[in-house]
Protein backbone atom coordinates (compact mmCIF):
# COMPACT_ATOMS: atom_id res chain seq x y z
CA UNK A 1 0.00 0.00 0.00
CA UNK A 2 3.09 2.39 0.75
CA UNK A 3 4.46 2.03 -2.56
CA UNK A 4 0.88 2.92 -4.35
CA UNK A 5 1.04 6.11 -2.33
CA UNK A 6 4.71 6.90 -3.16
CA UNK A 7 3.96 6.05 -6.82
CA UNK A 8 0.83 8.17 -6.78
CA UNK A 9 1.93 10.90 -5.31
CA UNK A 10 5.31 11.19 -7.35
CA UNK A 11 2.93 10.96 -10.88
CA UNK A 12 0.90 14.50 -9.04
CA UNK A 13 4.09 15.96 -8.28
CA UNK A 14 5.17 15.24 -11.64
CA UNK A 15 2.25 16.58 -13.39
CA UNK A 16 1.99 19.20 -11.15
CA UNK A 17 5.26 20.52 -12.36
CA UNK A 18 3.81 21.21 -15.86
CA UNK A 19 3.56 24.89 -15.85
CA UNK A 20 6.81 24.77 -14.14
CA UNK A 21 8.36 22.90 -16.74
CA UNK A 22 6.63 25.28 -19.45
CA UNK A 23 8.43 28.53 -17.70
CA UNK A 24 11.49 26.60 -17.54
CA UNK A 25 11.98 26.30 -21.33
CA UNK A 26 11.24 30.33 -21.63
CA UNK A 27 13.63 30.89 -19.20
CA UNK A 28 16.35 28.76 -21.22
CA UNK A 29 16.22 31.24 -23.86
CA UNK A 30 17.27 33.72 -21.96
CA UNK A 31 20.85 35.29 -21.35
CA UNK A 32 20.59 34.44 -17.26
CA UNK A 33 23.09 33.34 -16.10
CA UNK A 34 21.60 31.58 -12.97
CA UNK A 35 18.54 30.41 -15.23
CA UNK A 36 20.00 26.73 -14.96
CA UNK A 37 19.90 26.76 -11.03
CA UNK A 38 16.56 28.32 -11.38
CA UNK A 39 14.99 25.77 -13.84
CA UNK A 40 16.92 22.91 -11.68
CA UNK A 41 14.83 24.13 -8.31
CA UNK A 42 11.51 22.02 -9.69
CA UNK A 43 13.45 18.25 -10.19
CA UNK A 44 15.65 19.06 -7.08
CA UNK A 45 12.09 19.53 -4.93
CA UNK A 46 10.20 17.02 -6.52
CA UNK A 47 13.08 14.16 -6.18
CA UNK A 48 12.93 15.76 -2.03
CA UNK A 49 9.37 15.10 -2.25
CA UNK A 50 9.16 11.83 -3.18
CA UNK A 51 12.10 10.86 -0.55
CA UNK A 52 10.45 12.51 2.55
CA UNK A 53 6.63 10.35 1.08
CA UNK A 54 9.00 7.12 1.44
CA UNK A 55 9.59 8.05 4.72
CA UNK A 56 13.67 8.19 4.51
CA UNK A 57 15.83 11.05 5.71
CA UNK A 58 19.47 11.33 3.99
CA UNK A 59 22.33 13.24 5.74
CA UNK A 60 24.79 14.74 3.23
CA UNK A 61 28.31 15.51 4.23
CA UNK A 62 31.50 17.38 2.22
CA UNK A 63 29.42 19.91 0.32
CA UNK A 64 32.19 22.30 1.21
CA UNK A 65 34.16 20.26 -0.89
CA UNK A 66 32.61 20.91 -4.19
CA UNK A 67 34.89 23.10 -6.85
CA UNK A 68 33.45 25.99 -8.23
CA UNK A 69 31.95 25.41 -12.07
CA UNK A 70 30.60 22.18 -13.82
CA UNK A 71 32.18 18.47 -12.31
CA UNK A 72 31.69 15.12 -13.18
CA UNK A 73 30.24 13.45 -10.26
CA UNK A 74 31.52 9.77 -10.21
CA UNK A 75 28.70 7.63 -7.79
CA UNK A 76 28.23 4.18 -6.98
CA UNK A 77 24.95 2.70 -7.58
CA UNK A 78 22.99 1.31 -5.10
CA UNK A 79 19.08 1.40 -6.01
CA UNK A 80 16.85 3.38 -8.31
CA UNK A 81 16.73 5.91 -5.54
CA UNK A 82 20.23 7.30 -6.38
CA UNK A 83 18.85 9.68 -8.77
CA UNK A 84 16.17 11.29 -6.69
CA UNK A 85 18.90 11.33 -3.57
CA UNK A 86 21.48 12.95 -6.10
CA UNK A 87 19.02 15.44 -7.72
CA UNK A 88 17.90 16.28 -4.17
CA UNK A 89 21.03 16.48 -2.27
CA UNK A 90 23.94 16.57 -4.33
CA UNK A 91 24.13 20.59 -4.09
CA UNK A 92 24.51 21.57 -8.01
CA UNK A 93 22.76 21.13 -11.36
CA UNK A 94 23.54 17.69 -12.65
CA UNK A 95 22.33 15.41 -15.94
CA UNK A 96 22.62 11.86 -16.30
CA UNK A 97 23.12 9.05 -18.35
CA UNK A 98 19.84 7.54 -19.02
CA UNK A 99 18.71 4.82 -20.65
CA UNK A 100 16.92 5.42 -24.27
CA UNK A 101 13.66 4.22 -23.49
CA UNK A 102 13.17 7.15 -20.62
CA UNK A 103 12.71 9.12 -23.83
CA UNK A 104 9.02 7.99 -24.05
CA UNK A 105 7.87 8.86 -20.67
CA UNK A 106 6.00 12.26 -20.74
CA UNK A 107 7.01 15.26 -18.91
CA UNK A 108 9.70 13.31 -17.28
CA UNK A 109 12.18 12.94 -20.50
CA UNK A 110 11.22 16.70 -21.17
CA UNK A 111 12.74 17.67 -17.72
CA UNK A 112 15.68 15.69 -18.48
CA UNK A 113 16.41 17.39 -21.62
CA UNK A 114 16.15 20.40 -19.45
CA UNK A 115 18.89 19.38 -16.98
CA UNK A 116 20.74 17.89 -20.49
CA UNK A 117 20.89 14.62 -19.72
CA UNK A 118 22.18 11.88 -22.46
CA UNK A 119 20.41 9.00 -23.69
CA UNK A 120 21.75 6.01 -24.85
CA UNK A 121 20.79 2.83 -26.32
CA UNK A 122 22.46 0.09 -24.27
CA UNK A 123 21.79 -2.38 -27.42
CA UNK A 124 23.87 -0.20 -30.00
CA UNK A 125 27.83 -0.17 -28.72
CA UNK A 126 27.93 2.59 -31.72
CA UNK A 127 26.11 5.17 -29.45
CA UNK A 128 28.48 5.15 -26.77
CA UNK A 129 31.20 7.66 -28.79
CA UNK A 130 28.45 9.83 -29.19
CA UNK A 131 27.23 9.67 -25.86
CA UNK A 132 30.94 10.96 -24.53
CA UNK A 133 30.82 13.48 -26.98
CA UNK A 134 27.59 14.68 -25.98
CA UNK A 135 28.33 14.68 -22.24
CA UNK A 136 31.92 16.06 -22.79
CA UNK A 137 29.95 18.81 -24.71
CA UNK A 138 27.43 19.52 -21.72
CA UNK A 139 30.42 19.89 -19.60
CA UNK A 140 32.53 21.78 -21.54
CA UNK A 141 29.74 24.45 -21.64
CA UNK A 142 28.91 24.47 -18.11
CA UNK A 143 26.69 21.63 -17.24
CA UNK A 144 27.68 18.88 -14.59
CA UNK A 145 27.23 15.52 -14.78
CA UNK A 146 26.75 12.10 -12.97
CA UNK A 147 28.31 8.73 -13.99
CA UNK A 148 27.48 5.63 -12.60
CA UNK A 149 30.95 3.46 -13.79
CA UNK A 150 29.95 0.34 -12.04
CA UNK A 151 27.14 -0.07 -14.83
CA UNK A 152 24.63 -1.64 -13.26
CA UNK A 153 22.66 -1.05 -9.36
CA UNK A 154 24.74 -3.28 -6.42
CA UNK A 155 21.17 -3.95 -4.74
CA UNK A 156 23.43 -3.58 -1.16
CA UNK A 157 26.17 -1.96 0.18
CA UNK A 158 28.97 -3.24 -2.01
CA UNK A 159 30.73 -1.45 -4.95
CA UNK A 160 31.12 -3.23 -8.25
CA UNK A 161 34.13 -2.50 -10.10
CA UNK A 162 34.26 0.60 -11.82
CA UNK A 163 34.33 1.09 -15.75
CA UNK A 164 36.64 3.39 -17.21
CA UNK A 165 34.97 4.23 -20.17
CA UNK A 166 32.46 6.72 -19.05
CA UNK A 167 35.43 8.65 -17.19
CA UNK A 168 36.32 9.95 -20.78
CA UNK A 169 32.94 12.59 -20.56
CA UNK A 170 35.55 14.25 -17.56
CA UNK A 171 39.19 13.67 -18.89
CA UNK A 172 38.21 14.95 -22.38
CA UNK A 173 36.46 17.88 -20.84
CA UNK A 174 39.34 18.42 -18.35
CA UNK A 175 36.80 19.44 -15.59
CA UNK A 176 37.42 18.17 -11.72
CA UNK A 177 36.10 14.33 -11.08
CA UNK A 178 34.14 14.11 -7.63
CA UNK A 179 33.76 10.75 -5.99
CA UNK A 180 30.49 10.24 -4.08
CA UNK A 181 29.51 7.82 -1.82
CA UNK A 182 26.06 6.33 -1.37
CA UNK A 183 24.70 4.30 1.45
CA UNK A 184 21.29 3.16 2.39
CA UNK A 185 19.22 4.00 -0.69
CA UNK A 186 18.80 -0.44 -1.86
CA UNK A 187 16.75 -0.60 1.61
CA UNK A 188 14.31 1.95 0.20
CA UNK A 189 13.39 -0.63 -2.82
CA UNK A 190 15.67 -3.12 -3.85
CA UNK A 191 16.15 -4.38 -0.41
CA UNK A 192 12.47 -5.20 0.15
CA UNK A 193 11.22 -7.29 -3.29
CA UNK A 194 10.27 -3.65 -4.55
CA UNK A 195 8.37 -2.58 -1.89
CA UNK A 196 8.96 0.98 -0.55
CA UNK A 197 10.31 1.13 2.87
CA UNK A 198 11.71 3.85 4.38
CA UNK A 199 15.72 4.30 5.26
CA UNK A 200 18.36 6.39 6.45
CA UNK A 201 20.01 7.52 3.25
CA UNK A 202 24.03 8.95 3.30
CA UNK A 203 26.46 10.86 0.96
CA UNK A 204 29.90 11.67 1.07
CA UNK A 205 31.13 13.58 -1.25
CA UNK A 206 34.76 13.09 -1.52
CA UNK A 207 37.80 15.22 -2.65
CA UNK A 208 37.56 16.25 -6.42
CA UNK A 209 40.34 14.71 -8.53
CA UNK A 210 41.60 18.27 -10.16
CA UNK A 211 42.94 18.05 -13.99
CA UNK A 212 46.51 18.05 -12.90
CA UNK A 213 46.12 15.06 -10.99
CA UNK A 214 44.55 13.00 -13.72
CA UNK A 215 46.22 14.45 -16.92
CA UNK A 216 48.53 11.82 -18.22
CA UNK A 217 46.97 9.22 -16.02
CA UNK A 218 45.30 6.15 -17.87
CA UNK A 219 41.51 5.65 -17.71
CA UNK A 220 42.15 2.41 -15.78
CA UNK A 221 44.55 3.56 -13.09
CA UNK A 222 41.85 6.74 -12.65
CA UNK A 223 38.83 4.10 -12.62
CA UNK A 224 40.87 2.52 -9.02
CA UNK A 225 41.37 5.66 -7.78
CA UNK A 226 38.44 6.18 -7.76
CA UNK A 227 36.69 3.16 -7.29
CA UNK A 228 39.00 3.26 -3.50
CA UNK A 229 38.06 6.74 -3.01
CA UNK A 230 33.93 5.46 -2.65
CA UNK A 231 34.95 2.28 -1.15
CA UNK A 232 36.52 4.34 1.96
CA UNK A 233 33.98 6.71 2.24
CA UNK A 234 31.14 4.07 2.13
CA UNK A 235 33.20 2.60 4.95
CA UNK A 236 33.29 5.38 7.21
CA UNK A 237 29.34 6.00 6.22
CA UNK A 238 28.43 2.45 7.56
CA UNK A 239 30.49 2.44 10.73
CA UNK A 240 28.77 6.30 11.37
CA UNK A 241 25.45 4.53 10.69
CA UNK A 242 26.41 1.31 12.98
């Protein structure tokens, strides 16, 4: 029954955020320069929303360490909730990788392009240069992204190894790489057969890798350093939690 109301009320606040979402494409035209935080306010208090309806609190820690200017946030992936914890939480404007078939859903996909998220088909290998190009693109001009490198959700509180293809949208862009930690969001879903349930959600964001300490690096060595960077973090989270 709690997941009917979480599911129902996220569809409202979704719809709800039509006339939102139609002032949000004026505003792009524009010449502000703070019209991307503005337009990201709507996503970032919808994704709080839906959280708060589960019943979850999340605790966020090393904001202060976020650079200046567009990053390429490097998570691991616990549960479907990572994207409504990171829109929420994270503490800047951020698009994602998302899969193709998002592109159908209504209002939702349009928001997306809003934030400029990429979409790739997972069935065409083709699509992935263009999707680094794309995303290298968004963050060359100012956008930040997320990355999920271990490809696929962990369903617990173990990290998968990470990928180093997807770290090419940040080395090719030269912009500062931020680890992030995330513990707690599989016992919101994945945890419970898909049932809702609610959980103590945390994020650490870590020290940025800077462009001088990854230029000349190899994808692979940067994938481990990073890939250590979440496992300690995640430590510390679950002995803070414990």
């Amino acid at each position: 029954m709690k997941s009917l109301i979480v599911y129902g009320y996220a569809v409202l606040l979704v719809l709800n955020s039509i006339p939102n979402l139609v002032r949000a494409k004026r505003k792009e035209k524009t010449n502000d320069k703070h019209k991307y935080e503005e337009i990201f306010e709507t996503p970032k208090m919808v994704s709080q929303k839906v959280l708060a309806k589960t019943g979850s609190s999340v605790t966020v820690v090393g904001n202060e360490k976020l650079p200046e200017g567009p990053v390429l946030f490097v998570a691991n992936h616990q549960g479907l909730f990572d994207i409504l914890v990171l829109l929420g939480y994270v503490g800047k404007p951020i698009g994602f990788i998302a899969k193709a078939e998002i592109k159908k859903i209504p209002i939702i996909s349009n928001w997306m392009e809003m934030l400029h998220c990429v979409f790739i088909n997972r069935a065409n290998r083709r699509e992935a240069i263009q999707v680094i190009r794309q995303g290298t693109s968004h963050l060359q001009n100012g956008h930040s992204m997320v990355i999920f490198p271990e490809g696929t959700r962990s369903r617990n509180n173990h990290v998968g190894e990470f990928k180093a293809g997807s770290l090419q949208l940040g080395m090719k862009a030269k912009v500062p790489i931020v680890p992030v930690a995330i513990n707690g969001t599989y016992k919101i879903l994945e945890e419970n057969e898909g049932r809702i349930s609610p959980a103590s959600v945390s994020i650490e964001i870590c020290d940025p890798f800077l462009p001088e300490y990854y230029q000349g690096k190899k994808s692979q060595e940067l994938a481990k350093d990073l890939q250590l960077a979440v496992e300690k973090a995640l430590l510390q989270l679950d002995d803070q939690a414990s």
